[in-house]
Protein backbone atom coordinates (compact mmCIF):
# COMPACT_ATOMS: atom_id res chain seq x y z
CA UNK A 1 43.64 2.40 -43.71
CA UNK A 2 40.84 2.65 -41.28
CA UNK A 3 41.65 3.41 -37.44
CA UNK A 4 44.89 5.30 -38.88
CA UNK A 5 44.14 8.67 -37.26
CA UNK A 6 46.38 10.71 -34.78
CA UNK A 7 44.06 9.54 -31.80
CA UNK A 8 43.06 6.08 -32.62
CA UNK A 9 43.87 3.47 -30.59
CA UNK A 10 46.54 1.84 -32.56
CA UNK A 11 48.03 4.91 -33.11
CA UNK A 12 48.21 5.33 -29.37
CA UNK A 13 49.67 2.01 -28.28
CA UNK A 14 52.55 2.51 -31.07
CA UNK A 15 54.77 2.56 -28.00
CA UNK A 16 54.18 -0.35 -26.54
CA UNK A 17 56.35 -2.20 -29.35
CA UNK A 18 59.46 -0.27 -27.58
CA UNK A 19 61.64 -1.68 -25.11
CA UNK A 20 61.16 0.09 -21.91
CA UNK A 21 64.31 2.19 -20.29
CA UNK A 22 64.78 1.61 -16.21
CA UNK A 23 63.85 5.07 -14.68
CA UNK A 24 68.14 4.90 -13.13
CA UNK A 25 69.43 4.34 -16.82
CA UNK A 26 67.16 7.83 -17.69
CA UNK A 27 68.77 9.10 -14.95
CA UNK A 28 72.51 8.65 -15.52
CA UNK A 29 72.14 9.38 -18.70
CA UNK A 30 70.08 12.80 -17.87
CA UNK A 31 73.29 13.24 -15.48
CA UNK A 32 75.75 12.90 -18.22
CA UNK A 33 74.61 15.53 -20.64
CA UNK A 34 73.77 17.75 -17.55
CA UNK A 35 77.79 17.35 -15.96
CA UNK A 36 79.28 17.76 -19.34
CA UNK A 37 76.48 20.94 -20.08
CA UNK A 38 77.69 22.33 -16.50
CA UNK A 39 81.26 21.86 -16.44
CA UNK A 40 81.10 23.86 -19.89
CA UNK A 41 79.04 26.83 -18.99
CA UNK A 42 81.44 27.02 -15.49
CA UNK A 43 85.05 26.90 -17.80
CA UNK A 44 83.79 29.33 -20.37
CA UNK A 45 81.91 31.23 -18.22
CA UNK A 46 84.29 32.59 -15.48
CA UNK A 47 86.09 31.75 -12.09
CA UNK A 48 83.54 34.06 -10.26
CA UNK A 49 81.23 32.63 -7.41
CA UNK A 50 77.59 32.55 -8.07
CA UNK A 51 76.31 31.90 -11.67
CA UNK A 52 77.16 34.64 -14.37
CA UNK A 53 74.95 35.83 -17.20
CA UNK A 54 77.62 34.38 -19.57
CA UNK A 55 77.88 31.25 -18.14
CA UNK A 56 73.78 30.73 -18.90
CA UNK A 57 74.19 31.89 -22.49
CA UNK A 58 76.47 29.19 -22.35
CA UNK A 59 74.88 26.79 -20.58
CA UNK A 60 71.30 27.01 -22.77
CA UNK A 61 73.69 27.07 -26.09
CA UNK A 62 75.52 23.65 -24.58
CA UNK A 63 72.16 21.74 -23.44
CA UNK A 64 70.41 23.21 -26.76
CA UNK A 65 73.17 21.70 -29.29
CA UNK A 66 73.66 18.08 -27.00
CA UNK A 67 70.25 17.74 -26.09
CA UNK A 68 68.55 19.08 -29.34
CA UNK A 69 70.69 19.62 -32.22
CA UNK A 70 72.79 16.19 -31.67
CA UNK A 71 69.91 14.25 -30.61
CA UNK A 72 68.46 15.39 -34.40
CA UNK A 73 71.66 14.67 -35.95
CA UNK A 74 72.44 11.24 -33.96
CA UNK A 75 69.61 8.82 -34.53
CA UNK A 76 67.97 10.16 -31.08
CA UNK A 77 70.91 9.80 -28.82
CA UNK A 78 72.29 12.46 -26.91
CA UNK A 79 76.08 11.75 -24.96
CA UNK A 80 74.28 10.72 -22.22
CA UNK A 81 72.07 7.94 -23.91
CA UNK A 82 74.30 7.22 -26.15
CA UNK A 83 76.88 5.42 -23.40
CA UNK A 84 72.95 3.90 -21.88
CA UNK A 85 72.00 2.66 -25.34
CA UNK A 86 68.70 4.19 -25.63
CA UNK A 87 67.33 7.21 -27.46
CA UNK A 88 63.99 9.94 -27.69
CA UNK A 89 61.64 9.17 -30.11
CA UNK A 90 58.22 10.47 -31.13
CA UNK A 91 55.98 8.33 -29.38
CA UNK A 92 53.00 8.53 -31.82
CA UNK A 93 55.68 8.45 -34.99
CA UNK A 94 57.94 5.62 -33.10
CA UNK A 95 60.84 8.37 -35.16
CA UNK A 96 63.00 10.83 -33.87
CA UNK A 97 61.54 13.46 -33.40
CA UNK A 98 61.40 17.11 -35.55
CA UNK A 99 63.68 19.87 -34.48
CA UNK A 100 60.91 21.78 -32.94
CA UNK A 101 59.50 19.12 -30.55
CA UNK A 102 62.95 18.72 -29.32
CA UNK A 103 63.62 21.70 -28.73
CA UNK A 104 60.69 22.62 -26.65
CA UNK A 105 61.06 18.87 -24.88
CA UNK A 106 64.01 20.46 -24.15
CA UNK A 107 63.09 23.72 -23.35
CA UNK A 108 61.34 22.50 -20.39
CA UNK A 109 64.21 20.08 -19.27
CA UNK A 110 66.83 22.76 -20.00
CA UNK A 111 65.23 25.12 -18.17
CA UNK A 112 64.91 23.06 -14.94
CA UNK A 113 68.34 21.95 -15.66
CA UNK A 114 70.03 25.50 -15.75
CA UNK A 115 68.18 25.96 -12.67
CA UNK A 116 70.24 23.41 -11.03
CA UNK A 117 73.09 24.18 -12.57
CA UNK A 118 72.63 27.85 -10.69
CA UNK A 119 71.79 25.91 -7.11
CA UNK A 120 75.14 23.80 -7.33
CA UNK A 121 77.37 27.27 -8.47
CA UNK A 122 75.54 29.41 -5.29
CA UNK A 123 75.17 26.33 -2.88
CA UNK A 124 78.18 27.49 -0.90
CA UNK A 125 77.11 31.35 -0.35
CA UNK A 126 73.47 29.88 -0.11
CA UNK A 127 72.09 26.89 1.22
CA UNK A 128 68.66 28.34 -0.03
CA UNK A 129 69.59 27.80 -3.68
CA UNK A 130 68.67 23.93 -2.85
CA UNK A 131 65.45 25.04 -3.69
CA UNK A 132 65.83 25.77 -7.42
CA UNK A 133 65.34 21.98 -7.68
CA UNK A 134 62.38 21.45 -7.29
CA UNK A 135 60.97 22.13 -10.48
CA UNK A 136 63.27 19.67 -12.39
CA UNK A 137 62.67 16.80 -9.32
CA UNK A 138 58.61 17.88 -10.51
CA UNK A 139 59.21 17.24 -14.08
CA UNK A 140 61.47 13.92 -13.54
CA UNK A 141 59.76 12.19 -10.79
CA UNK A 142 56.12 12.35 -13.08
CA UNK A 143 58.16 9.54 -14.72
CA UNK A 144 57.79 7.14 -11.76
CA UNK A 145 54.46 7.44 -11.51
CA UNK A 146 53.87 6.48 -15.40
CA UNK A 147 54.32 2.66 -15.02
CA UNK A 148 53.24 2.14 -19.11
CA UNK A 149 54.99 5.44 -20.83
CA UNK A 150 57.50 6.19 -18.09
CA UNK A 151 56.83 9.69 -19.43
CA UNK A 152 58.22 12.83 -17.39
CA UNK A 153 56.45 16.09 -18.06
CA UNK A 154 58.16 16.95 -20.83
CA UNK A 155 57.74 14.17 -22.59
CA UNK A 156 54.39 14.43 -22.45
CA UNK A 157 54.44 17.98 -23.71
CA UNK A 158 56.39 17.20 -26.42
CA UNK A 159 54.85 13.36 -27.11
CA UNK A 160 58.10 12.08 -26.81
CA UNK A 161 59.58 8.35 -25.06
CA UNK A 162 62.76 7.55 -24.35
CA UNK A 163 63.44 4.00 -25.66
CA UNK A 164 66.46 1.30 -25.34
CA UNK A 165 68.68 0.49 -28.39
CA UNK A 166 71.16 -1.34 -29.42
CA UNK A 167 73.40 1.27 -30.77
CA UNK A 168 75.43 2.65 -27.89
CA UNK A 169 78.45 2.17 -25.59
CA UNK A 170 76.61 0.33 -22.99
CA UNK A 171 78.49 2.16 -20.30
CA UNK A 172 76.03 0.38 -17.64
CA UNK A 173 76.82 -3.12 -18.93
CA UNK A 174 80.67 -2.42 -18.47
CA UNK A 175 80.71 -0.87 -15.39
CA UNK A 176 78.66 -3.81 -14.19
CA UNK A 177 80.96 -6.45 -15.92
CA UNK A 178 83.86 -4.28 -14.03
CA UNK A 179 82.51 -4.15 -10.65
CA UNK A 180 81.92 -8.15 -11.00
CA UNK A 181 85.72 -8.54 -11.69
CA UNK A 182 86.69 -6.21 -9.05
CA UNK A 183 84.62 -8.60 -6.80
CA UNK A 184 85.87 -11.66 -7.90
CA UNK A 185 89.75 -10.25 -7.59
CA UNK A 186 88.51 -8.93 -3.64
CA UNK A 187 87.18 -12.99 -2.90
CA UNK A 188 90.35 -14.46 -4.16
């Protein structure tokens, strides 16, 4: 098949037959894996202040198996995009992607993640640790600018999009659909 190669241009616009996620879903979902990754690493690692050695063996074994190993194992989905309906594919392969671009997708992510993770356990002994933010609000916010791809940083280092699908718990839908009935109880 002619025009089949890894840069041609159909190759390359492969991702435009993907529904586009809203940049909010990416990031609720983002927040789910990251609360249930943090809240882990703070039980098993200790009642201590600060952040403990043992809490980031824990925390980059946590993000590694739900951001990696059950993203490979689950169709894409991690917890987190699982309740958004959406999941990571490979954006040239429209797939999920291999083991080892999801893990160093997730390298990067992790990384800033565990950083943050640190910043909210040290916050109250230092205001400073606000700071260790910034690299993950770097690597996220490249996603706003991408108005086609809605690629972050890591994506693009791993070739990866993040896609809606229909197999989920559309946790956004039925919060929505909840908040409407709360409002509609409230007017009568």
């Amino acid at each position: 098949m002619r025009g089949a190669g890894h840069n041609s241009p159909h190759r390359l616009k492969h991702y435009l037959r993907f529904p586009r996620v809203q940049i909010w879903r990416r990031g609720i979902a983002f927040g789910i894996d990251f609360v249930s990754v943090w809240l882990l690493s703070s039980v098993l690692g200790g009642n201590r202040p600060g952040f403990q050695f043992v809490q980031v063996v824990v925390f980059v074994l946590a993000w590694w198996g739900v951001r990696v190993l059950a993203v490979y194992n689950n169709q894409g989905q991690s917890l987190g995009r699982y309740a958004l309906d959406m999941k990571v594919l490979d954006a040239q392969l429209g797939r999920v992607p291999e083991l080892q671009a999801l893990s160093q997708r997730e390298a990067l992510t992790g990384f800033g993640a565990l950083l943050v993770a640190i910043a909210l356990n040290n916050l109250a002994t230092n205001a400073g640790a606000v700071l260790l933010v910034i690299p993950l609000a770097i690597d996220l916010s490249s996603a706003l600018s991408d108005t086609q791809r809605r690629q972050a940083i890591h994506d693009r280092i791993a070739q990866t999009i993040i896609v809606s699908t229909r197999r989920g718990y559309s946790l956004d839908i039925k919060v929505k659909r909840l908040i409407a009935q709360v409002r509609d109880r409230v007017r009568k």
